[in-house]
PDB file of N, CA and C in Angstrom:
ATOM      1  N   UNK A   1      -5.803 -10.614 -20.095  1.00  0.00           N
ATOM      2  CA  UNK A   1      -5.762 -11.408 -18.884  1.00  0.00           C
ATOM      3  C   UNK A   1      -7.199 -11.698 -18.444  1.00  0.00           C
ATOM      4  N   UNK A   2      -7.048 -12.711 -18.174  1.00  0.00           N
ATOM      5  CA  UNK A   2      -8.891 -13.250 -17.615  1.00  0.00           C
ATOM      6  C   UNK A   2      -8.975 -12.652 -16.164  1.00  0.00           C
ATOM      7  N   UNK A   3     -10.000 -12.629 -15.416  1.00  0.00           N
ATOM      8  CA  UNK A   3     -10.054 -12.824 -14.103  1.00  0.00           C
ATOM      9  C   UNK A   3     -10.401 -14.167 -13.977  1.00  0.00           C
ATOM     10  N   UNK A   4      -9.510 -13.826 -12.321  1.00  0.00           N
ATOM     11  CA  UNK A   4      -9.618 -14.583 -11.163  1.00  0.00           C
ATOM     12  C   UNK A   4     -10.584 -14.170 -10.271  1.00  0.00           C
ATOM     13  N   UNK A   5     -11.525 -15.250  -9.779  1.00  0.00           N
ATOM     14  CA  UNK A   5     -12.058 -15.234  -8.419  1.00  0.00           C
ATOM     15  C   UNK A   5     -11.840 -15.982  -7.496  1.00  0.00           C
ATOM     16  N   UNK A   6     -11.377 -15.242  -5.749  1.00  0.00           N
ATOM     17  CA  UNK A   6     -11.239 -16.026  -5.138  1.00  0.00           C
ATOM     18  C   UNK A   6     -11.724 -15.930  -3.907  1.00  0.00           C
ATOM     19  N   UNK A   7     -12.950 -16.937  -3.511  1.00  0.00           N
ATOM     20  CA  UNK A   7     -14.096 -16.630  -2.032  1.00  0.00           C
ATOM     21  C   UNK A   7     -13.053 -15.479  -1.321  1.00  0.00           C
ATOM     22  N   UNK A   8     -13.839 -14.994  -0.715  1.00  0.00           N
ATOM     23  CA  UNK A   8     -13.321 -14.411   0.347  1.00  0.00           C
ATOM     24  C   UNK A   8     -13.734 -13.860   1.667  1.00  0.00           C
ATOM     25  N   UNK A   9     -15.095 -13.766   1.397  1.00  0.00           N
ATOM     26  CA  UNK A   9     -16.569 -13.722   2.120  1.00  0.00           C
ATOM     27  C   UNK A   9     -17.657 -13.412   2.293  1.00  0.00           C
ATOM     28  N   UNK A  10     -18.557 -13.945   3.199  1.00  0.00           N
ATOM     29  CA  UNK A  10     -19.867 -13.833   3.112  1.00  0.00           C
ATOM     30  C   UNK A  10     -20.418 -12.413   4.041  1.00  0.00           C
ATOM     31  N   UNK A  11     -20.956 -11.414   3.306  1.00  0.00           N
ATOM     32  CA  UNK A  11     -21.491 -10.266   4.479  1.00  0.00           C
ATOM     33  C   UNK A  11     -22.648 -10.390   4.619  1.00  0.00           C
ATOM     34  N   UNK A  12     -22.979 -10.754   6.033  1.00  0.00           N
ATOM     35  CA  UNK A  12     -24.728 -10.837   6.030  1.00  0.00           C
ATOM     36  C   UNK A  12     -25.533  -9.302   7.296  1.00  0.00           C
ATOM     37  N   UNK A  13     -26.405  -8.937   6.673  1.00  0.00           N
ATOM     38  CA  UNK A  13     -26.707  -7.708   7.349  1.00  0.00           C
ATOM     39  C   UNK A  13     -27.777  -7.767   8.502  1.00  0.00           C
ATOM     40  N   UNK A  14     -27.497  -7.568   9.586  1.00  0.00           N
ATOM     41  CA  UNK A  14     -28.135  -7.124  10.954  1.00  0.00           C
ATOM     42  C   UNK A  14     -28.537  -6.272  11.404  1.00  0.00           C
ATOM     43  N   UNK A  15     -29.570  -6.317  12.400  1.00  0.00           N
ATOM     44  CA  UNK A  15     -30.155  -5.272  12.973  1.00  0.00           C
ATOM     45  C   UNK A  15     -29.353  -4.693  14.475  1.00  0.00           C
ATOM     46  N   UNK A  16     -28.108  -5.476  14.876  1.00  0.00           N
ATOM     47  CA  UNK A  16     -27.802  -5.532  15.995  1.00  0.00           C
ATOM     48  C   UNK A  16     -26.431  -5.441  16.175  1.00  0.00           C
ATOM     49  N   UNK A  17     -25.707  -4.740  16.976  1.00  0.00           N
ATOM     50  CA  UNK A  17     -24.323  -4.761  17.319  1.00  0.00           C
ATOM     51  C   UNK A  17     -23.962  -6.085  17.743  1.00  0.00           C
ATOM     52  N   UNK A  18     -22.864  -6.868  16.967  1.00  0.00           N
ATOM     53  CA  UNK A  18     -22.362  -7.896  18.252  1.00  0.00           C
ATOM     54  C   UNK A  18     -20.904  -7.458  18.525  1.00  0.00           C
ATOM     55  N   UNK A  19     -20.700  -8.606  19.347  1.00  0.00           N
ATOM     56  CA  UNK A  19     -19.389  -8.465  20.200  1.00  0.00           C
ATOM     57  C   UNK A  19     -18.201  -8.153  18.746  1.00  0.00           C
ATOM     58  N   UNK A  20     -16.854  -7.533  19.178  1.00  0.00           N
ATOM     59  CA  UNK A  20     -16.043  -7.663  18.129  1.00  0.00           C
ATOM     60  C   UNK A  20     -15.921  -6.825  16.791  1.00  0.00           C
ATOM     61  N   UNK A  21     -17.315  -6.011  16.510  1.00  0.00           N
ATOM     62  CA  UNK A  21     -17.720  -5.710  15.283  1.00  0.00           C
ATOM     63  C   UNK A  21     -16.613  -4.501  15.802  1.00  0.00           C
ATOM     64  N   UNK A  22     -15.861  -3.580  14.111  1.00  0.00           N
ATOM     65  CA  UNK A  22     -15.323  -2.613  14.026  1.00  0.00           C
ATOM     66  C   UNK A  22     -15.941  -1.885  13.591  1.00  0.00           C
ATOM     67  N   UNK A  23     -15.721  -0.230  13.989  1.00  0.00           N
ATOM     68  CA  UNK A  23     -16.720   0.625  13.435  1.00  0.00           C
ATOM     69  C   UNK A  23     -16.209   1.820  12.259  1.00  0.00           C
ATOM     70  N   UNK A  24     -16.904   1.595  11.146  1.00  0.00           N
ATOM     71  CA  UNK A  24     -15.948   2.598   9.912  1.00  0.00           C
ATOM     72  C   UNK A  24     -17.119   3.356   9.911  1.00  0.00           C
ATOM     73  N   UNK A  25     -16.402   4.297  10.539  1.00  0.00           N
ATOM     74  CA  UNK A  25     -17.193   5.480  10.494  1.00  0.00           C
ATOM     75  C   UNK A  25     -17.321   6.012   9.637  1.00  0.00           C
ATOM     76  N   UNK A  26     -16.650   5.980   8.468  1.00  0.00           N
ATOM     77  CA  UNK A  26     -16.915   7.140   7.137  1.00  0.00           C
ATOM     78  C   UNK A  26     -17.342   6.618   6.828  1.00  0.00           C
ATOM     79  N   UNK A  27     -17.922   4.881   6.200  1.00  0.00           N
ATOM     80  CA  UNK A  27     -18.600   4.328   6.008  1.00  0.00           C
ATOM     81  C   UNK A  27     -20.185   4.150   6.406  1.00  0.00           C
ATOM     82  N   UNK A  28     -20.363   4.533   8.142  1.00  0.00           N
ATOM     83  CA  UNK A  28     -21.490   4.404   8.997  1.00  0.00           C
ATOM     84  C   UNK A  28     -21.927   2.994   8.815  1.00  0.00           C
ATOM     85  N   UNK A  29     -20.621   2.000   8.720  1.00  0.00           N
ATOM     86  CA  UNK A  29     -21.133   0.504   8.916  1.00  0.00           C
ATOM     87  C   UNK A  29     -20.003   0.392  10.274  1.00  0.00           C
ATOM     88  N   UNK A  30     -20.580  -0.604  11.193  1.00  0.00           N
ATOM     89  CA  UNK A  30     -20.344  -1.733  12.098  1.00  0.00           C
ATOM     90  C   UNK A  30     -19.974  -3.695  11.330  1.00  0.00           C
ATOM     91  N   UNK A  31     -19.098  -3.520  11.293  1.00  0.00           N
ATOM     92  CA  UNK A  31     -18.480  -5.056  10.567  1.00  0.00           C
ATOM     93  C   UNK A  31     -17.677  -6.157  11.703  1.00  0.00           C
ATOM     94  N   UNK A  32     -18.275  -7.362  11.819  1.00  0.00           N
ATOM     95  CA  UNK A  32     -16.875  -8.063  12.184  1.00  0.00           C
ATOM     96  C   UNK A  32     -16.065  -8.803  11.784  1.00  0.00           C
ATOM     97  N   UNK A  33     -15.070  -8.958  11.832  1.00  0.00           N
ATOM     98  CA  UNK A  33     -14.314  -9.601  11.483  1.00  0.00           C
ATOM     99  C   UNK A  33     -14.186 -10.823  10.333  1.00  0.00           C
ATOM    100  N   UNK A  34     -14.317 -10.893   9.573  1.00  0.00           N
ATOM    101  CA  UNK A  34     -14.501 -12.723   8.542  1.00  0.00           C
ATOM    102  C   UNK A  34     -13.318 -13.400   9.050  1.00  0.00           C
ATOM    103  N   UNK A  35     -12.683 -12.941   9.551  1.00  0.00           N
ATOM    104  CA  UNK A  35     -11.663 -14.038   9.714  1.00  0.00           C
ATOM    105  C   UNK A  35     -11.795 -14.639  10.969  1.00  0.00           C
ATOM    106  N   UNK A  36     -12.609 -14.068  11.666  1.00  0.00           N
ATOM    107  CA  UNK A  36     -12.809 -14.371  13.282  1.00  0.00           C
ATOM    108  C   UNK A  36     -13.560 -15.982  13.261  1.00  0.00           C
ATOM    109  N   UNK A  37     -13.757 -16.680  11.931  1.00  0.00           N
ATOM    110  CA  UNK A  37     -14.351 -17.488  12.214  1.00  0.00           C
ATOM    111  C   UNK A  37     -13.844 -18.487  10.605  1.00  0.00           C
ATOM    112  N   UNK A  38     -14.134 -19.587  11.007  1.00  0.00           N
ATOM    113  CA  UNK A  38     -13.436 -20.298  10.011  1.00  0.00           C
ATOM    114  C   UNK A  38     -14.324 -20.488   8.797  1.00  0.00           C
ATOM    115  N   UNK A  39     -15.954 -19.844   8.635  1.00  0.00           N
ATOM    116  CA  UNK A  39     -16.771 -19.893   7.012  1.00  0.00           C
ATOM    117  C   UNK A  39     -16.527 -18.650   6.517  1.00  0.00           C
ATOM    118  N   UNK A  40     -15.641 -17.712   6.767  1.00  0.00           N
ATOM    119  CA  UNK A  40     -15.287 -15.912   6.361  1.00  0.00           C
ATOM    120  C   UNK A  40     -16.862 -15.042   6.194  1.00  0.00           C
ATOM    121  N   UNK A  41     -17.620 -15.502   7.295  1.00  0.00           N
ATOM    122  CA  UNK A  41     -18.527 -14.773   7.703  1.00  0.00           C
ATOM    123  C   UNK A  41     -18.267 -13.689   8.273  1.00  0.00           C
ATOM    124  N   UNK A  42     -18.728 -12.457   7.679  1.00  0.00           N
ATOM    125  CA  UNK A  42     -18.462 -10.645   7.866  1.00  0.00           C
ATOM    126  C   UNK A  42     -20.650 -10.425   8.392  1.00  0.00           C
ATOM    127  N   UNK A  43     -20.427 -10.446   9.673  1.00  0.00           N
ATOM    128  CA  UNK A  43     -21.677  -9.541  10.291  1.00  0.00           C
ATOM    129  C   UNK A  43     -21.890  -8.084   9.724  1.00  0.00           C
ATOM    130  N   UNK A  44     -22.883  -7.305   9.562  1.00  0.00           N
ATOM    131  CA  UNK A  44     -22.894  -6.078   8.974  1.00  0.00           C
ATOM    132  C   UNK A  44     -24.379  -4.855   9.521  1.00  0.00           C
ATOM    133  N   UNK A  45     -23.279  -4.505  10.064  1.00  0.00           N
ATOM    134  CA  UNK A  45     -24.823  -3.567  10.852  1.00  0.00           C
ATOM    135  C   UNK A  45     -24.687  -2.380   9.845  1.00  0.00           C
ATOM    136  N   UNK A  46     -25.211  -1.655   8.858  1.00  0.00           N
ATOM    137  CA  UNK A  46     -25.070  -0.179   8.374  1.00  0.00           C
ATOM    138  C   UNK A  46     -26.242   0.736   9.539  1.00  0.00           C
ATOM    139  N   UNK A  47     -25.856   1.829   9.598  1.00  0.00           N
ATOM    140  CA  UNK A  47     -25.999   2.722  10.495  1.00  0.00           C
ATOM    141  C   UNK A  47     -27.276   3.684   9.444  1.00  0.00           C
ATOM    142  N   UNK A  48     -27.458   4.497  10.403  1.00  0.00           N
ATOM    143  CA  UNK A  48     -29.018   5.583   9.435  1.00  0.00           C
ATOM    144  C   UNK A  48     -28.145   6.534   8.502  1.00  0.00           C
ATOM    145  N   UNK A  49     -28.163   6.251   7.571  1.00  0.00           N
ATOM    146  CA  UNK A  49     -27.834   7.696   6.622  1.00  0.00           C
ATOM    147  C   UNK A  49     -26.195   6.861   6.095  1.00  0.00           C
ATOM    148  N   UNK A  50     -26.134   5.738   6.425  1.00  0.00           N
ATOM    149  CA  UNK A  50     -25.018   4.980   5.184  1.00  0.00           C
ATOM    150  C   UNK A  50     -25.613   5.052   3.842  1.00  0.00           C
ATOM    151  N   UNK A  51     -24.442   5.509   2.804  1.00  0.00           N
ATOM    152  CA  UNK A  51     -25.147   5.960   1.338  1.00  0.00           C
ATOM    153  C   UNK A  51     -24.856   4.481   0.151  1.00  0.00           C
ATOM    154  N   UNK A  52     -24.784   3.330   0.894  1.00  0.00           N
ATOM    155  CA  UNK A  52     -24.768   2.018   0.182  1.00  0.00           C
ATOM    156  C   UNK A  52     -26.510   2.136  -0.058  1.00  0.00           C
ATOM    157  N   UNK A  53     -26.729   1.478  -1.326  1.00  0.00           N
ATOM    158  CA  UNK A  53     -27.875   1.012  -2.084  1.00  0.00           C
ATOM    159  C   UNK A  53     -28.711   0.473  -0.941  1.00  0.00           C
ATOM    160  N   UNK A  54     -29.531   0.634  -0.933  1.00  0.00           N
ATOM    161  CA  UNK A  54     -30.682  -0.394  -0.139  1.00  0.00           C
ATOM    162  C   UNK A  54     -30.459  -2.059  -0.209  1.00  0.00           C
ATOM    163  N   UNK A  55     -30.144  -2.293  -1.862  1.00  0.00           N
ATOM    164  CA  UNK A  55     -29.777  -3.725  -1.877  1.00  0.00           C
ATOM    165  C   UNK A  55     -29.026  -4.612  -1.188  1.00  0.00           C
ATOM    166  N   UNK A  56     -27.866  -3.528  -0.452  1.00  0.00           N
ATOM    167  CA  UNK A  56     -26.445  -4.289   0.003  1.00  0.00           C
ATOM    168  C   UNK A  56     -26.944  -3.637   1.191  1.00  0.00           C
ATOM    169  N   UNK A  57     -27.598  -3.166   1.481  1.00  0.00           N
ATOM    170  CA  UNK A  57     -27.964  -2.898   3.400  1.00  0.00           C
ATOM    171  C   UNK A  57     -29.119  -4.025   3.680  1.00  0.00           C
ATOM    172  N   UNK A  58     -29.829  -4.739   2.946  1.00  0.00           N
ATOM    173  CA  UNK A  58     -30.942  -5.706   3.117  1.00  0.00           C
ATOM    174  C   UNK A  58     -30.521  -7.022   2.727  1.00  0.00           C
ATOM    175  N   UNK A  59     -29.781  -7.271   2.004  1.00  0.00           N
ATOM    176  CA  UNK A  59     -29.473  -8.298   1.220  1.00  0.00           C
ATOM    177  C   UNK A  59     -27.870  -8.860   1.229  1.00  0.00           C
ATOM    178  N   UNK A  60     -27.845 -10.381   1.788  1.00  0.00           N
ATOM    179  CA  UNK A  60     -26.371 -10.771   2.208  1.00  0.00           C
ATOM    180  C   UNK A  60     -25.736 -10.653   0.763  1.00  0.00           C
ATOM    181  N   UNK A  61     -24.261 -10.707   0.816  1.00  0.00           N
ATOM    182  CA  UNK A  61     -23.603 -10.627  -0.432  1.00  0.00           C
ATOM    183  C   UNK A  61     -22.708 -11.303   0.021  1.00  0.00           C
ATOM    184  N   UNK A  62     -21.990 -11.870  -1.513  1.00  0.00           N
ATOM    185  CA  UNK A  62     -20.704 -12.898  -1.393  1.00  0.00           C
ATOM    186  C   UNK A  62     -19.587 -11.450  -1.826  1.00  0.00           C
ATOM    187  N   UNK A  63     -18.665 -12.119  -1.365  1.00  0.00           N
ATOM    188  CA  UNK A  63     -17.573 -11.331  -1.793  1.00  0.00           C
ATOM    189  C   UNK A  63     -16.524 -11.880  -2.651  1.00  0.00           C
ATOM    190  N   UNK A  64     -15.886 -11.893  -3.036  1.00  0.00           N
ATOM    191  CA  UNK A  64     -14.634 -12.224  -3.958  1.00  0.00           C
ATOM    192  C   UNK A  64     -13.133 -11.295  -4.408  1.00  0.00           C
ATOM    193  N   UNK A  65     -12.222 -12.222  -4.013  1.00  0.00           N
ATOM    194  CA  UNK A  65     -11.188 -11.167  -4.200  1.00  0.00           C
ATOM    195  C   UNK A  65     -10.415 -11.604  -5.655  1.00  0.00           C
ATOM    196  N   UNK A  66     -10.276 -10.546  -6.474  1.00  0.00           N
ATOM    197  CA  UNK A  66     -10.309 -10.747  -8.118  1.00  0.00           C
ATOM    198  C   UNK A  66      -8.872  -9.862  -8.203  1.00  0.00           C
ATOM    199  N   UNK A  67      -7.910 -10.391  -9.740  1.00  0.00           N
ATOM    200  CA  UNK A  67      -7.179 -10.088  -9.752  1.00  0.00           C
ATOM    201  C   UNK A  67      -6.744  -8.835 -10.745  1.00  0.00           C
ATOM    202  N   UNK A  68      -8.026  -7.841 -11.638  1.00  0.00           N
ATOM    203  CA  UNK A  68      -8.214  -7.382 -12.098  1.00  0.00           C
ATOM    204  C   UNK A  68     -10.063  -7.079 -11.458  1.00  0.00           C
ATOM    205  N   UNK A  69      -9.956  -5.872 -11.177  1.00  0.00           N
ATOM    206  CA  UNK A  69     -11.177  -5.245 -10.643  1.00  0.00           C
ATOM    207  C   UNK A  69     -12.084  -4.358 -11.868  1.00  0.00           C
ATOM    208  N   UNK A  70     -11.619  -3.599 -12.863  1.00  0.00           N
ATOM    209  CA  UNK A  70     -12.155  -2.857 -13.663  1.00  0.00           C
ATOM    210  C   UNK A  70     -12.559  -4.072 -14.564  1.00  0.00           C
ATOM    211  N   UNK A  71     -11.888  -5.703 -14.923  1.00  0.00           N
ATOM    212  CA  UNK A  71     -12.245  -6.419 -16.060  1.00  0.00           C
ATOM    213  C   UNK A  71     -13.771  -7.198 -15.185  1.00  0.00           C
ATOM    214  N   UNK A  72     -13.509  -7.279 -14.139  1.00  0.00           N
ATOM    215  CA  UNK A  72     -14.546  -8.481 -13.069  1.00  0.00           C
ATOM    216  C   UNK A  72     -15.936  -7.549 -13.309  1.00  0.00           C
ATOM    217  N   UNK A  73     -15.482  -6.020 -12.971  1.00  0.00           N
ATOM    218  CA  UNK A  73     -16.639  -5.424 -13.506  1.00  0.00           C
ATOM    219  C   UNK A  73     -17.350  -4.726 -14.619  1.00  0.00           C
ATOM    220  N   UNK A  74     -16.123  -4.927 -15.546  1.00  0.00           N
ATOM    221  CA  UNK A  74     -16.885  -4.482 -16.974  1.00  0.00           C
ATOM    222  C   UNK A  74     -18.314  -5.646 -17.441  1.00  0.00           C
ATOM    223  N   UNK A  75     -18.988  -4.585 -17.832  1.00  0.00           N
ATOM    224  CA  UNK A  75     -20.352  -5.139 -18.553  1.00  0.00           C
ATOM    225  C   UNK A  75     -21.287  -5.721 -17.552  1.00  0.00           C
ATOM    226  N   UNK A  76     -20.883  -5.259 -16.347  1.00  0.00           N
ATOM    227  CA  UNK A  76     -21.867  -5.468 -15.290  1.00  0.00           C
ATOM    228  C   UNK A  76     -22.583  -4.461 -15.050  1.00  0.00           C
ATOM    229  N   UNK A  77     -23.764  -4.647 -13.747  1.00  0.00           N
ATOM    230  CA  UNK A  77     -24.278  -3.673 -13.491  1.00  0.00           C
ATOM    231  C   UNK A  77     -23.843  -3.386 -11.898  1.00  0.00           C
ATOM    232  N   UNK A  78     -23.472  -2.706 -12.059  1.00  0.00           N
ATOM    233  CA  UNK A  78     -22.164  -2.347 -11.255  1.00  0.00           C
ATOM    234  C   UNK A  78     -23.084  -0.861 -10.309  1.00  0.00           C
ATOM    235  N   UNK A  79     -23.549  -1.406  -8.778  1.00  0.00           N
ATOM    236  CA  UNK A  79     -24.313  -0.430  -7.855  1.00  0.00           C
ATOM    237  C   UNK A  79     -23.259   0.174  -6.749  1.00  0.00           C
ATOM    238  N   UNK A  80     -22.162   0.135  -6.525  1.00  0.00           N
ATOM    239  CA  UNK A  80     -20.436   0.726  -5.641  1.00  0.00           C
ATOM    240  C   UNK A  80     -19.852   0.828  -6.414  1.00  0.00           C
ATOM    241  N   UNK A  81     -19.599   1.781  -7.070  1.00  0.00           N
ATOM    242  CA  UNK A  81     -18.779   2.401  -7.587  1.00  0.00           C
ATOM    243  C   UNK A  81     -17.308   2.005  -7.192  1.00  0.00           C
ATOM    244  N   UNK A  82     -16.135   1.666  -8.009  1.00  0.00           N
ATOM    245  CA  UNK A  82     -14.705   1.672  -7.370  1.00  0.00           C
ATOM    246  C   UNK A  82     -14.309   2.348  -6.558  1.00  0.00           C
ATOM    247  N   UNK A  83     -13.465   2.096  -5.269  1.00  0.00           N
ATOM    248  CA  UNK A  83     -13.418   2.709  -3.788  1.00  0.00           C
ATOM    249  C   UNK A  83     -12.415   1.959  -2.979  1.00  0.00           C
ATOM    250  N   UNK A  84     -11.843   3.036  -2.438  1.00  0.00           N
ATOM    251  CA  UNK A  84     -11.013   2.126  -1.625  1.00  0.00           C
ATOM    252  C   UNK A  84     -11.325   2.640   0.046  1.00  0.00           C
ATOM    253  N   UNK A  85     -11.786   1.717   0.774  1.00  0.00           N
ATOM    254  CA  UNK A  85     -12.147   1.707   1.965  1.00  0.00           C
ATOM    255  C   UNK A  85     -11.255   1.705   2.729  1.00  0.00           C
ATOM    256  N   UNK A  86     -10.448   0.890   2.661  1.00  0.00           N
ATOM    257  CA  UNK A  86      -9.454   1.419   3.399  1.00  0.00           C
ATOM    258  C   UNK A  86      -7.918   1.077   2.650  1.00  0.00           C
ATOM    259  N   UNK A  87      -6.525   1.356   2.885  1.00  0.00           N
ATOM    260  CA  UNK A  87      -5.818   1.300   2.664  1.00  0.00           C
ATOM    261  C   UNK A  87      -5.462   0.467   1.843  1.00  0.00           C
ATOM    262  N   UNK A  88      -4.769   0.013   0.612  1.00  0.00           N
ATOM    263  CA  UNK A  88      -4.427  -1.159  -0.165  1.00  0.00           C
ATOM    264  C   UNK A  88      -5.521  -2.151  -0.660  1.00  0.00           C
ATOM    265  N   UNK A  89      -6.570  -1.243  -0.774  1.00  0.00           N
ATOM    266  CA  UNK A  89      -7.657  -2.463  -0.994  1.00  0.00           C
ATOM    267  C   UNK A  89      -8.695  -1.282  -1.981  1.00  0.00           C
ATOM    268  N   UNK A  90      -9.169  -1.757  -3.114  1.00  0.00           N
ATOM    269  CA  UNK A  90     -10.091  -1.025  -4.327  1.00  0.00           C
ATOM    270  C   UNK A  90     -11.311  -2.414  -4.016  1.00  0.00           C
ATOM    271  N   UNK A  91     -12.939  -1.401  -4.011  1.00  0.00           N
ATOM    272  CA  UNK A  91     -13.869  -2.548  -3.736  1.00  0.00           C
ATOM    273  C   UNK A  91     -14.979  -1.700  -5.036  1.00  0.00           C
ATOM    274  N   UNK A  92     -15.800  -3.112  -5.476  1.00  0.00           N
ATOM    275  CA  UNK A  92     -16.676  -2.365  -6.265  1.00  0.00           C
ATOM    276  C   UNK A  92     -17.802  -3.843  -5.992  1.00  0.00           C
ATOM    277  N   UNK A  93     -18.981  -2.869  -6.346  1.00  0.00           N
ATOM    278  CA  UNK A  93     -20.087  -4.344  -6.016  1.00  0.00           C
ATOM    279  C   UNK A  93     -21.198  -4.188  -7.125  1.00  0.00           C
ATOM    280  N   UNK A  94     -21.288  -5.241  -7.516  1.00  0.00           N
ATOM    281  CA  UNK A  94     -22.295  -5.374  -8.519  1.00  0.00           C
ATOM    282  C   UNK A  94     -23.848  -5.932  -8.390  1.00  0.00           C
ATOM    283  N   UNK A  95     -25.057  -6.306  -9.404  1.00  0.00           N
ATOM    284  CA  UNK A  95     -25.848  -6.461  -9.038  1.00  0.00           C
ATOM    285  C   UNK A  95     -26.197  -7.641 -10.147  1.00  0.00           C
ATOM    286  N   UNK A  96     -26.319  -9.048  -9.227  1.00  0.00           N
ATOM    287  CA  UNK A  96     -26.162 -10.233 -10.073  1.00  0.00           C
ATOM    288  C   UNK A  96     -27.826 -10.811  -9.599  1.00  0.00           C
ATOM    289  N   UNK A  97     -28.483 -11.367 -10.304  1.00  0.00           N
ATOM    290  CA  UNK A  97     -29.537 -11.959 -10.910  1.00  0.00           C
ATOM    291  C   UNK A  97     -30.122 -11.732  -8.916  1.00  0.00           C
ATOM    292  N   UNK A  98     -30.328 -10.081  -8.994  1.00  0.00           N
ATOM    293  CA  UNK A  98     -31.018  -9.519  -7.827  1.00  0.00           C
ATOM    294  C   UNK A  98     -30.167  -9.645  -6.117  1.00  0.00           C
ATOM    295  N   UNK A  99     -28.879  -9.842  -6.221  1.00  0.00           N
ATOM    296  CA  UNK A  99     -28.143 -10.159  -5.299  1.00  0.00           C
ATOM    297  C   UNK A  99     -26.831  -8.841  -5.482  1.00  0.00           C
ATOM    298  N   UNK A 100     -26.375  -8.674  -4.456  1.00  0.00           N
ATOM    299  CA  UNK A 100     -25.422  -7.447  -4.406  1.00  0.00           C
ATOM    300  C   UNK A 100     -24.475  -8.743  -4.040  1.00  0.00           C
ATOM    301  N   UNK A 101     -22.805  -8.352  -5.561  1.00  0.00           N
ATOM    302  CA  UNK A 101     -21.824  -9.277  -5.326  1.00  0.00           C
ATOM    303  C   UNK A 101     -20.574  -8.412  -4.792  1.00  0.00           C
ATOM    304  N   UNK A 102     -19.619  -8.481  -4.042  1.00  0.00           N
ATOM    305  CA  UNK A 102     -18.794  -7.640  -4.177  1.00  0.00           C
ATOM    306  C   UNK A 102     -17.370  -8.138  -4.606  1.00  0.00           C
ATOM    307  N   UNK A 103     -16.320  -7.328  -5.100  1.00  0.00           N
ATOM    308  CA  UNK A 103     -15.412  -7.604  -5.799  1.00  0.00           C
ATOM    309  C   UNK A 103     -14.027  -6.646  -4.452  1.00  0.00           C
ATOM    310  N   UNK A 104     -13.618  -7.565  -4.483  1.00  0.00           N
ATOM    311  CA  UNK A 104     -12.188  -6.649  -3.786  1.00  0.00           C
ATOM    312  C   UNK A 104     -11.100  -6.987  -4.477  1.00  0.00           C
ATOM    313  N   UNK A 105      -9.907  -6.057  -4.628  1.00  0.00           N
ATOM    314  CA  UNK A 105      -8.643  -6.095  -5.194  1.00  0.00           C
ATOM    315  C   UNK A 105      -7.765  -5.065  -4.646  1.00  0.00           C
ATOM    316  N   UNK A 106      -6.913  -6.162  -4.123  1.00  0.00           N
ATOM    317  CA  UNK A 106      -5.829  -6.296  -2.890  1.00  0.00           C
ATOM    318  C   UNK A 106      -4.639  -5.441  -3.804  1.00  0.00           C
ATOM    319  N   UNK A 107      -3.506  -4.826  -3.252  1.00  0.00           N
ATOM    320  CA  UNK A 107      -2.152  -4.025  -3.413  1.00  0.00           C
ATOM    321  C   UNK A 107      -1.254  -5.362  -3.374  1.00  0.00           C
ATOM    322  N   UNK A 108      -0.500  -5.448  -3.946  1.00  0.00           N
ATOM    323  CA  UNK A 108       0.377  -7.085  -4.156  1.00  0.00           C
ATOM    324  C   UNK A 108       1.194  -6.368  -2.887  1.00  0.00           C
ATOM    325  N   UNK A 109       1.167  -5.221  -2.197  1.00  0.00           N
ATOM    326  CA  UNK A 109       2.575  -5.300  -0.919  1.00  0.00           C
ATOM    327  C   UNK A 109       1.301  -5.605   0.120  1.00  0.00           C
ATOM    328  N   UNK A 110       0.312  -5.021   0.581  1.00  0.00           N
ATOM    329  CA  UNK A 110      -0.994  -5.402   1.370  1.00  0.00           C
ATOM    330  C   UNK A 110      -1.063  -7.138   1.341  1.00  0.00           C
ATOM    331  N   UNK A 111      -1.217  -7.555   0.214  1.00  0.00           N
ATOM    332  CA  UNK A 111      -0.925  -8.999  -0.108  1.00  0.00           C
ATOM    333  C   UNK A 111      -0.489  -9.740   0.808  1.00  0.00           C
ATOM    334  N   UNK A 112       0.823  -9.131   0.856  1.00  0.00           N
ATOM    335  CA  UNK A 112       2.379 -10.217   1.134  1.00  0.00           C
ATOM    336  C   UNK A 112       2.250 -10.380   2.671  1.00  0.00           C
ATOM    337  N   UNK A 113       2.112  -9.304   3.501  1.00  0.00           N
ATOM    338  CA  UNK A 113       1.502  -9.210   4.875  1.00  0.00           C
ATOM    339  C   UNK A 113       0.961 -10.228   5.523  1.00  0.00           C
TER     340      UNK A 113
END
């Protein structure tokens, strides 16, 4: 089976709380919403002592939601390890020509929702 990619959004990283942002604490990031706005722009504050790469705390990343996650990231160089952040959702992020990409793959019942 090939992969699929399909946008899903843009995380760009801040120095600043805004309105709306949720806070994942096991994470020690502050995020808001992508859907709160119609370009699936995700704000991203990481907090002191979040254990994401330096790359993806400095550097915006695209996201993509793929329909096979272990094939999107074979033979990459792959800096997030597979993870599921939260419920029905496996994320892994890679490192493309100096850019942190990330890959999400959704639970087909999470899906349907």
């Amino acid at each position: 089976m090939s992969v699929t990619y399909k946008y899903h959004h843009l995380g760009i990283p801040t120095r600043k709380k805004m309105i709306g942002m949720m806070h994942l604490k096991h994470l020690k990031i502050y995020a808001t919403d992508h859907e709160s706005n119609p370009f699936g722009i995700q704000w991203m504050l990481y907090e002191k002592g979040c254990n994401l790469p330096e790359l993806v705390c400095k550097v915006p990343h695209v996201a993509f939601e793929v329909n096979d996650l272990q094939e999107a990231i074979k033979g990459k160089k792959v800096i997030v390890q597979p993870n599921s952040p939260s419920p029905g959702v496996i994320v892994a992020m890679i490192e493309e020509a100096e850019a942190p990409v990330e890959f999400l793959q959704f639970d087909k019942a999470v899906r349907l929702k």
